[in-house]
Protein backbone atom coordinates (compact mmCIF):
# COMPACT_ATOMS: atom_id res chain seq x y z
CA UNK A 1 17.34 -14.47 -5.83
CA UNK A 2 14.66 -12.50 -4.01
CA UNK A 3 13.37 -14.76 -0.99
CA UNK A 4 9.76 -15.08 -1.27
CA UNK A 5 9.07 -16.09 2.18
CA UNK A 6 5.35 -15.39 2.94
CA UNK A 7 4.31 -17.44 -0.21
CA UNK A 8 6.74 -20.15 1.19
CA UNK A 9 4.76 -20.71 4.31
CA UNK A 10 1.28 -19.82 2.45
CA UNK A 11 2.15 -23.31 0.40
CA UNK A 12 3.58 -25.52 3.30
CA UNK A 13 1.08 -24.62 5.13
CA UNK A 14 -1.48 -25.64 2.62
CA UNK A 15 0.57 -29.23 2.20
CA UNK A 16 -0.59 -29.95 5.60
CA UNK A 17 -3.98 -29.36 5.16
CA UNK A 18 -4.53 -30.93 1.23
CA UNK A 19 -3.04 -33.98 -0.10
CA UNK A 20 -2.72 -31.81 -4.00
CA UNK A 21 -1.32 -27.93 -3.78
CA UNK A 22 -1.63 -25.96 -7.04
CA UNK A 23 1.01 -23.13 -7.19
CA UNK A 24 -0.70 -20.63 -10.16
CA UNK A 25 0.43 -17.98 -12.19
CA UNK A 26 2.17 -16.43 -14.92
CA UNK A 27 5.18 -18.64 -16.56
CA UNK A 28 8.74 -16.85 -15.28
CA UNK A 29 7.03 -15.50 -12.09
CA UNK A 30 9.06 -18.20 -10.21
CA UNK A 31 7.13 -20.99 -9.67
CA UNK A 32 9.60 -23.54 -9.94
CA UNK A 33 11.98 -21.50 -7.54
CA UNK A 34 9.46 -21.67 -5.01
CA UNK A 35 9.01 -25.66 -5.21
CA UNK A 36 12.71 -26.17 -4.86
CA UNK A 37 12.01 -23.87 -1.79
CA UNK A 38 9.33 -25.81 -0.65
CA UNK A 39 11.37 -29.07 -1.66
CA UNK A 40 14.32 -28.08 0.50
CA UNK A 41 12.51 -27.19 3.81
CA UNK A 42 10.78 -30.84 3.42
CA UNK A 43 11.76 -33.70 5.56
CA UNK A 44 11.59 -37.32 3.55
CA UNK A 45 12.16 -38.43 -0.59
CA UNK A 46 11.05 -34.98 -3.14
CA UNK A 47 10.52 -37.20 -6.53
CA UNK A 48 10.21 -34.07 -9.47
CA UNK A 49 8.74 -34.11 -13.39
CA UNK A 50 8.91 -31.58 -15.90
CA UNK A 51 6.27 -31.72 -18.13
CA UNK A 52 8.35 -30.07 -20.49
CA UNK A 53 11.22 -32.76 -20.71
CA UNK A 54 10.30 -35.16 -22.95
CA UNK A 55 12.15 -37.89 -20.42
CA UNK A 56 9.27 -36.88 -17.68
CA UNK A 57 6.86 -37.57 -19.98
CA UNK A 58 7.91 -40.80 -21.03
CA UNK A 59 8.26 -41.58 -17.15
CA UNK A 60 4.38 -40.64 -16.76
CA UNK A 61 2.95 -42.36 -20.03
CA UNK A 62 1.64 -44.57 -17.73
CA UNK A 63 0.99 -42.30 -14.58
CA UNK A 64 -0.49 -44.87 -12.04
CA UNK A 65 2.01 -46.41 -13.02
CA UNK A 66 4.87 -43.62 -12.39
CA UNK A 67 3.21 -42.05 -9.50
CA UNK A 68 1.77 -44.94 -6.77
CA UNK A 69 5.13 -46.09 -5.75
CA UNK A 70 6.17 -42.92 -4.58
CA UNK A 71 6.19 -41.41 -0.99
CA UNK A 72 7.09 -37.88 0.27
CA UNK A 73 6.39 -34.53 -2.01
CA UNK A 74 5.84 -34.90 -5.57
CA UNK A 75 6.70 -32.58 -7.59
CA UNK A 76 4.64 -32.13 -11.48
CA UNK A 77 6.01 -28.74 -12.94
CA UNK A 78 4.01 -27.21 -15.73
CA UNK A 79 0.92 -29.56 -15.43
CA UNK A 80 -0.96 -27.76 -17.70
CA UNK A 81 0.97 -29.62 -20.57
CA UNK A 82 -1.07 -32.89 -18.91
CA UNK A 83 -4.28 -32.15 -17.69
CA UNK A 84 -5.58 -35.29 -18.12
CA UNK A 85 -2.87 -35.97 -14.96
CA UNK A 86 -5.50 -34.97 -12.72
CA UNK A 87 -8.14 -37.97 -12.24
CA UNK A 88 -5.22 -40.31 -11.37
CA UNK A 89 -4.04 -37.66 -8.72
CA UNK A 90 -7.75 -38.04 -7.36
CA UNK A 91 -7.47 -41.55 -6.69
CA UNK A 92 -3.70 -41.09 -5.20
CA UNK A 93 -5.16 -38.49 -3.03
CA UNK A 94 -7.75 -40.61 -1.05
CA UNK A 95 -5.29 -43.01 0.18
CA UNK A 96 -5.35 -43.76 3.18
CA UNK A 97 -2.96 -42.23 5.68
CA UNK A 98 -1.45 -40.05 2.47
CA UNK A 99 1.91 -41.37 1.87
CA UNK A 100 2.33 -38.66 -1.09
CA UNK A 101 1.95 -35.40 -1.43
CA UNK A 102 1.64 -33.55 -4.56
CA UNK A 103 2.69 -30.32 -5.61
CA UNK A 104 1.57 -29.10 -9.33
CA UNK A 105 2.63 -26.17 -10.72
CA UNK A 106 1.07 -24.48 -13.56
CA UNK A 107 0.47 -21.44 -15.91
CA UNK A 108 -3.09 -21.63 -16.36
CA UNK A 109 -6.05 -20.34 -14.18
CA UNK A 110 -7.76 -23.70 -12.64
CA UNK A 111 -11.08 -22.90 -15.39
CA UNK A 112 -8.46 -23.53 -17.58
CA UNK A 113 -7.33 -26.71 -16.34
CA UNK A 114 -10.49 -28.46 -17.79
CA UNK A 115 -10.23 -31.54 -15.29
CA UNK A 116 -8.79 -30.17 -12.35
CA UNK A 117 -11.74 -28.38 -10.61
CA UNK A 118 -13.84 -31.48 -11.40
CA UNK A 119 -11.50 -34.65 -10.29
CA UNK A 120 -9.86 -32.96 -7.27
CA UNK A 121 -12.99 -31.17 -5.67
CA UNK A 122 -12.32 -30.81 -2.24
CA UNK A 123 -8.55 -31.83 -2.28
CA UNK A 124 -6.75 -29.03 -4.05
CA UNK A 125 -5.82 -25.62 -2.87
CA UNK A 126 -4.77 -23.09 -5.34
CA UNK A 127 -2.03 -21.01 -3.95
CA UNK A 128 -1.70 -18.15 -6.78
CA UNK A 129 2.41 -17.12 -7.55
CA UNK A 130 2.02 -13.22 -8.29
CA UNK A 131 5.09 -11.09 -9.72
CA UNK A 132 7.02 -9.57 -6.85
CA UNK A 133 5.58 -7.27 -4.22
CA UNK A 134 6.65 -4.00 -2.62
CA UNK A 135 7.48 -5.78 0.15
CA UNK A 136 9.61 -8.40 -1.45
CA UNK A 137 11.53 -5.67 -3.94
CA UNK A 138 11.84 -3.21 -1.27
CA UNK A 139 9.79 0.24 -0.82
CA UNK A 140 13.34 1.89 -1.84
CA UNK A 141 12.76 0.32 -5.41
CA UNK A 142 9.78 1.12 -6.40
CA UNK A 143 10.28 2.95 -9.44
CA UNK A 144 12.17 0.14 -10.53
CA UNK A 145 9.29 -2.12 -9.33
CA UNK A 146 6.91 0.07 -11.51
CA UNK A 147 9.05 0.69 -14.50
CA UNK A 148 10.37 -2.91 -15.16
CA UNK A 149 7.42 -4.92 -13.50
CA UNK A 150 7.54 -7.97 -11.05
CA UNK A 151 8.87 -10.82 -13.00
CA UNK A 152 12.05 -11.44 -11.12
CA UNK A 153 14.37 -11.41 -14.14
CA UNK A 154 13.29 -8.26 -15.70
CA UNK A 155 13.56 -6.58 -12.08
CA UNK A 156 17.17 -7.80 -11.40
CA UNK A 157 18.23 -7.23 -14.74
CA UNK A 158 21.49 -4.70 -15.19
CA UNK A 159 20.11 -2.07 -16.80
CA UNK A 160 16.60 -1.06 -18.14
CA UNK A 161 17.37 -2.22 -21.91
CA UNK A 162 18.07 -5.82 -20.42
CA UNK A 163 14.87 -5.63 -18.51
CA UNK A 164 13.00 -4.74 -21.36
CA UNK A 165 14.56 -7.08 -23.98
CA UNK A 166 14.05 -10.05 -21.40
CA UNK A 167 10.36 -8.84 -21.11
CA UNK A 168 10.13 -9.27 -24.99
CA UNK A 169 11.82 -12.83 -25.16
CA UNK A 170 8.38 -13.50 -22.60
CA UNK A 171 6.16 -11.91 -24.48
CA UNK A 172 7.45 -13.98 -28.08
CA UNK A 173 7.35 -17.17 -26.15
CA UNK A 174 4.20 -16.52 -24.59
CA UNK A 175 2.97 -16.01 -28.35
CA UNK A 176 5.01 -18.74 -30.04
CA UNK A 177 5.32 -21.49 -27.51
CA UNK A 178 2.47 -21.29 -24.98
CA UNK A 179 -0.88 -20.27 -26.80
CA UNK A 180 -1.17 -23.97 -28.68
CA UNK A 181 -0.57 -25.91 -25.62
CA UNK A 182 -2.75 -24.03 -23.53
CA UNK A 183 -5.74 -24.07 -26.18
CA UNK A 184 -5.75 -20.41 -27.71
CA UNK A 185 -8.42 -19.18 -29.21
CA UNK A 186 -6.95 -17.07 -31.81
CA UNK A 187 -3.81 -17.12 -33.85
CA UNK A 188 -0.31 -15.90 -32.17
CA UNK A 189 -0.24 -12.85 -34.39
CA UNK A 190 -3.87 -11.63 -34.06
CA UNK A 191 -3.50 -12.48 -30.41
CA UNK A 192 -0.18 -10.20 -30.20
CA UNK A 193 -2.41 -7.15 -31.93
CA UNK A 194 -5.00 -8.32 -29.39
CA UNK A 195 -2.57 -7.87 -26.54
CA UNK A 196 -0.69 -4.93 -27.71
CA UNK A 197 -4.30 -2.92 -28.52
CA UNK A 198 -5.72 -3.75 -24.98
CA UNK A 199 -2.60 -2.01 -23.34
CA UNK A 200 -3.91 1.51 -24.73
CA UNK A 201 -6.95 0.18 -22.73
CA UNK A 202 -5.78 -1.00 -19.12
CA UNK A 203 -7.62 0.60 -16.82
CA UNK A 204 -10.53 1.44 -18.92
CA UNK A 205 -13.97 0.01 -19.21
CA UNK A 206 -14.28 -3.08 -21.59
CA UNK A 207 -15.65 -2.31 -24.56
CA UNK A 208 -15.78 -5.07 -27.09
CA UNK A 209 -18.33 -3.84 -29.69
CA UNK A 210 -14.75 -1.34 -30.32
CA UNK A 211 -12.42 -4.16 -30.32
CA UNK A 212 -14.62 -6.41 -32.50
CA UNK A 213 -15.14 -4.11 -35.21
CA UNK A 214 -11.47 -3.78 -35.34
CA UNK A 215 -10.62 -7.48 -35.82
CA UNK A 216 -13.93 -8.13 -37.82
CA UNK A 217 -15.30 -10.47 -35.43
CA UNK A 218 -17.88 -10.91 -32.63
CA UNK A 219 -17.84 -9.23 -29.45
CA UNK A 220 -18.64 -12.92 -28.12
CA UNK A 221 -15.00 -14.04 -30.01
CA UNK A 222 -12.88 -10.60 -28.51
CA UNK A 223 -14.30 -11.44 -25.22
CA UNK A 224 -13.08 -15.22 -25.74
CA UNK A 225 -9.61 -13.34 -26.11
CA UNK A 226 -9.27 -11.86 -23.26
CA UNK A 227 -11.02 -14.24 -20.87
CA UNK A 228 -7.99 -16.06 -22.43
CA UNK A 229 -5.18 -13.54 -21.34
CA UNK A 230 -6.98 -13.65 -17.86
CA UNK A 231 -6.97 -17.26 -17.58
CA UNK A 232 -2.98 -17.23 -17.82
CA UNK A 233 -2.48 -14.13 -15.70
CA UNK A 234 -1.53 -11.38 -18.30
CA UNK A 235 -4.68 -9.35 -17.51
CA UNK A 236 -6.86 -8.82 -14.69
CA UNK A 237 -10.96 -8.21 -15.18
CA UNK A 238 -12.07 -6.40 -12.55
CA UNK A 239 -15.67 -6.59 -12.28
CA UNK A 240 -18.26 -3.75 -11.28
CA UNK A 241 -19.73 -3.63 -7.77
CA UNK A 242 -23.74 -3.27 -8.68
CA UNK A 243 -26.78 -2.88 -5.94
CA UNK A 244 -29.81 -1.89 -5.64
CA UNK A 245 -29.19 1.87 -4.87
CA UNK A 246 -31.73 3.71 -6.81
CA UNK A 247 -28.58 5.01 -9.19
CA UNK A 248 -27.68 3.66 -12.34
CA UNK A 249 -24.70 2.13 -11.94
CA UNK A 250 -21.82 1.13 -14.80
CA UNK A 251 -21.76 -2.57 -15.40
CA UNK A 252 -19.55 -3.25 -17.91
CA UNK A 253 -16.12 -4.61 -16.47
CA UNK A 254 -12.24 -2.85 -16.51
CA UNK A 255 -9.47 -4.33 -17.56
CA UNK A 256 -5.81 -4.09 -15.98
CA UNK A 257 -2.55 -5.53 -17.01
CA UNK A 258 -1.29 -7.61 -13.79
CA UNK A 259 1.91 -6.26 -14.69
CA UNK A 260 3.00 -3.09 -15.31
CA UNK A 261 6.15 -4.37 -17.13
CA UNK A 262 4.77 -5.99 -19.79
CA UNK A 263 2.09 -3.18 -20.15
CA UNK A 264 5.10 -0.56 -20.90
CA UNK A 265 6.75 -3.23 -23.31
CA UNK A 266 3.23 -3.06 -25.27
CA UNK A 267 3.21 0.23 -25.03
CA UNK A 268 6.81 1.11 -26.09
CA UNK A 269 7.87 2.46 -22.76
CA UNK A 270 11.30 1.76 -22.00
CA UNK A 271 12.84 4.22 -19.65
CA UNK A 272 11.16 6.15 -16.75
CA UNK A 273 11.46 9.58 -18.86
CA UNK A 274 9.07 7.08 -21.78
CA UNK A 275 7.05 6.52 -18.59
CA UNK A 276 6.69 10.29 -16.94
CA UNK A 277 5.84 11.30 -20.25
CA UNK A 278 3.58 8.90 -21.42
CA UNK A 279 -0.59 9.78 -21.52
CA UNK A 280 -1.42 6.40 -19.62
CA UNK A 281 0.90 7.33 -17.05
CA UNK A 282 -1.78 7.69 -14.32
CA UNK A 283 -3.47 4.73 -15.38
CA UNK A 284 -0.15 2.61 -15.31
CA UNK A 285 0.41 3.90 -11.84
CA UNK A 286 -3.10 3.00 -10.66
CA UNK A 287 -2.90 -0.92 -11.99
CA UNK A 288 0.72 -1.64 -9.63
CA UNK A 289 -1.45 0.23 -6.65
CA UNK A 290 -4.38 -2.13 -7.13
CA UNK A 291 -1.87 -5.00 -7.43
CA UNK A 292 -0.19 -4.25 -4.63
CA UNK A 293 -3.88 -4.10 -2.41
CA UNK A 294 -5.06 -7.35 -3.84
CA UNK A 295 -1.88 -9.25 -2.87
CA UNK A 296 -1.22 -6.97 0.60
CA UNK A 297 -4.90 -8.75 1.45
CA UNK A 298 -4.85 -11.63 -0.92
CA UNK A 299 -8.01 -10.82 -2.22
CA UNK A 300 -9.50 -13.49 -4.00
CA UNK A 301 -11.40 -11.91 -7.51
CA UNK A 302 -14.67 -12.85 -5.83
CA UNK A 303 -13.86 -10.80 -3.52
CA UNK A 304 -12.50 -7.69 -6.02
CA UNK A 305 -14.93 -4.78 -7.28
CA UNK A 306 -14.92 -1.41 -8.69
CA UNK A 307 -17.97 1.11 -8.55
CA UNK A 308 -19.09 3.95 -10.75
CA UNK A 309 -22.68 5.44 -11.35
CA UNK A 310 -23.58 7.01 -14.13
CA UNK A 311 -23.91 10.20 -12.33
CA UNK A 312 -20.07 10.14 -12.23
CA UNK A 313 -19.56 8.84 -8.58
CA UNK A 314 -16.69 5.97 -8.68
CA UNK A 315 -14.20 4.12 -6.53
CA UNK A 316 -11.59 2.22 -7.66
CA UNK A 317 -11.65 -0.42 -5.86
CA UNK A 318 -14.13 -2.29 -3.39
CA UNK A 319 -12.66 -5.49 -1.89
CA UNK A 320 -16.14 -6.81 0.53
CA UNK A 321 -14.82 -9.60 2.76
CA UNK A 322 -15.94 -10.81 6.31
CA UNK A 323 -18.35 -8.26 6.95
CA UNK A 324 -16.66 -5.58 5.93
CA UNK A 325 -16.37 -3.49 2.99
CA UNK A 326 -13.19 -1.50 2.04
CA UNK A 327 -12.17 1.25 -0.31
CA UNK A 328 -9.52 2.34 -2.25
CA UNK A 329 -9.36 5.13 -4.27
CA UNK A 330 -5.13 5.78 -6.44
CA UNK A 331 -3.84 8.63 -6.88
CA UNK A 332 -1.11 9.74 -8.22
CA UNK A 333 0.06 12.90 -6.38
CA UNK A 334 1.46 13.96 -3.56
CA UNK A 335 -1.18 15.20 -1.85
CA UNK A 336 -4.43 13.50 -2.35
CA UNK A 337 -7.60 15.33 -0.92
CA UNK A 338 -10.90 13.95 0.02
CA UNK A 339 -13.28 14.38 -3.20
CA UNK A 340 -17.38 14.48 -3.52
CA UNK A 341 -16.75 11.39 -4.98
CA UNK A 342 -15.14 9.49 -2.27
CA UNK A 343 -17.69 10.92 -0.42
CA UNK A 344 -21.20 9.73 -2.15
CA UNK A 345 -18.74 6.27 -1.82
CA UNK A 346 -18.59 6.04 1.62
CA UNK A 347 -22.14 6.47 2.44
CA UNK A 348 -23.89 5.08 -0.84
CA UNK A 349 -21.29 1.45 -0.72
CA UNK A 350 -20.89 1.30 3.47
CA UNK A 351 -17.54 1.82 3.55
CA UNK A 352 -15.66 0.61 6.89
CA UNK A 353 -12.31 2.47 5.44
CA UNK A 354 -11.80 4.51 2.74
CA UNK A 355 -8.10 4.50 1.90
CA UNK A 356 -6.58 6.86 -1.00
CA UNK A 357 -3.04 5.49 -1.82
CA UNK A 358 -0.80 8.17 -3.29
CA UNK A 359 2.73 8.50 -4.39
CA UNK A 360 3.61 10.80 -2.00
CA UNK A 361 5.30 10.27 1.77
CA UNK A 362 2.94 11.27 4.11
CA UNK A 363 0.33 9.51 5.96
CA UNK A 364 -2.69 11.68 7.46
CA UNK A 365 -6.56 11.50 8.14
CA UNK A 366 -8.31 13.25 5.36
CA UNK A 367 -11.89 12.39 7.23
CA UNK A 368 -14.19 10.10 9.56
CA UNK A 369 -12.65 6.13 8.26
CA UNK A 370 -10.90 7.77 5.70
CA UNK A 371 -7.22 8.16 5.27
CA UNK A 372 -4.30 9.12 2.85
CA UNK A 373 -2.03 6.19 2.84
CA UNK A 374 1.53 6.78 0.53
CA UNK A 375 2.15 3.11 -1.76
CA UNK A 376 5.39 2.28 0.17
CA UNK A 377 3.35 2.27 3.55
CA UNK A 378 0.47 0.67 2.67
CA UNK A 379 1.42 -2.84 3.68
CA UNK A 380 1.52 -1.02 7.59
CA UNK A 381 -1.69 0.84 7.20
CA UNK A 382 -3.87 -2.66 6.34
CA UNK A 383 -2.96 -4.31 8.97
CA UNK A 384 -5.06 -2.92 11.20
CA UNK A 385 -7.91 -3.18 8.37
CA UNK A 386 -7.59 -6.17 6.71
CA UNK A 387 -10.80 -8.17 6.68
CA UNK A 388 -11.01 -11.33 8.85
């Protein structure tokens, strides 16, 4: 087991500010490890339910009931099986003096979650459970990091063909098991031809009208499948960074799979040679970098942007927070150089840093607020920028 200590004290220190902590994110990513985590470093009673044993659910058919007696940290694993959970968690959580807390843990984004955001306003923080992180697999793995993504078990597996048959048990659930429950909007197998077809498209700019004409439906219904995929953290949509700048500006969103594992499963990319010699290559390369920013400053996606004029100007990614507006651009070379491009960027966006990640080793100013950073050392280069 790979300790997972900064999201350890993210949650316990959210427990002492909300009387309901949501831990989000993908099923497998270790979201149950982290509870017992949580549950351990606890002082008084830890009372647990999983939604998924059919003896927890008897326990909570009548969940006043079930849940008022109890003091200390509760426990509710895989909530999204029982939304309707959340208006009697409301009224537990404006007791007086709080004699519970609760910790829920789900696989579903909180839009997803129909009640949640409405009966717990104001009480819930949403903690969100990411695969691991450079920092947490170690910069000396992160070709394995890249090749076999950050779901714990298909990192630690033995060998790559365990990683990636472990990676397609995940994938079949996810199709079998989870869409029903979670309120699909499409069949499993049209949703696997879904998935599998928007992996020759990570990276790129959405384009339903192509998508729709190749299932025969709406662009309205493709778009319904992927704001489903983002809603259980299989893809990210990045959305375009838009002002008034006198340019005409792209505003049509890109899509990236959050994990670069189950993107070279789709894709049929089982070893690094499959990967090296692969045409999305690049692109796979460029979606763990802009993973690896987002959760280095646990950007939130209101906070996420990319940028590109029509003109051909562009920048990866724009993360505005506090005041200040940063830059990244990914490359993957050795020896990144600063472009025309980067440079309309800086002035045209405001840029207080411009950073261009590489997969190289060396760290060096390429210009005025703009620096070459390699992946394994960006975690030390944004401390000193990260936005308040």
């Amino acid at each position: 087991m790979i300790p997972r200590r900064s999201h350890l004290l993210d949650v316990r220190r959210r427990l002492r500010s909300y009387p309901v902590v949501g831990i989000l994110g993908p099923r497998q990513v270790g979201k149950t490890t982290l509870a017992t985590q949580v549950a351990d470093a606890m002082r008084g009673p830890v009372h647990r339910f999983d939604l998924e044993d059919s003896r927890d659910l008897d326990r909570l058919s009548d969940p006043m009931a079930a849940l008022e007696p109890l003091r200390g940290l509760v426990i509710l694993d895989e909530v999204q099986r029982r939304p309707e959970l959340f208006p009697t968690l409301r009224v537990l959580a404006d007791r007086p003096r709080t004699p519970a807390r609760f910790l829920v843990l789900g696989s579903a984004a909180p839009g997803l979650l129909h009640q949640s955001s409405e009966s717990l306003a104001g009480r819930i923080a949403y903690p969100e459970l990411g695969g691991l992180d450079l920092a947490e697999a170690g910069a000396q793995n992160l070709e394995t990091l890249w090749l076999r993504g950050g779901f714990p078990r298909a990192f630690l597996a033995r060998s790559d063909a365990e990683s990636v048959e472990w990676r397609r048990g995940l994938i079949r659930s996810y199709l079998e098991r989870d869409l029903s429950s979670l309120g699909s909007p499409a069949a499993p197998e049209t949703m696997r031809r879904f998935w599998t077809m928007l992996a020759h498209l990570h990276g790129q700019l959405w384009n339903a009208s192509e998508l729709s004409r190749s299932f025969g439906v709406s662009d309205k219904t493709v778009r319904g499948y992927l704001d489903f995929l983002a809603s259980t953290y299989m893809v990210r949509i990045l959305p375009p960074w838009f002002e008034s700048l006198g340019k005409r500006q792209v505003k049509s969103p890109k899509v990236y799979f959050r994990d670069a594992g189950l993107l070279h499963v789709l894709s049929g990319i089982h070893t690094r040679a499959d990967l090296l010699d692969h045409p999305r290559c690049g692109a796979s390369w460029e979606g763990l970098a802009l993973e690896e920013v987002l959760c280095r400053l646990r950007a939130t996606p209101e906070e996420a942007y990319f940028w590109r004029t029509h003109n051909g100007a562009e920048l990866d990614l724009l993360v505005v927070r506090g005041g200040k507006r940063l830059g990244f651009e990914f490359k993957r070379t050795t020896s990144p150089g600063l472009t025309t491009s980067m440079r309309v960027a800086l002035a045209d966006l405001r840029l207080s840093r411009l950073f261009v990640v590489h997969a190289g080793s060396e760290r060096y100013a390429l210009g005025e607020r703009t620096e070459a950073v390699p992946l394994s050392e960006l975690a030390r280069a944004l401390r000193s920028a990260r936005p308040a």
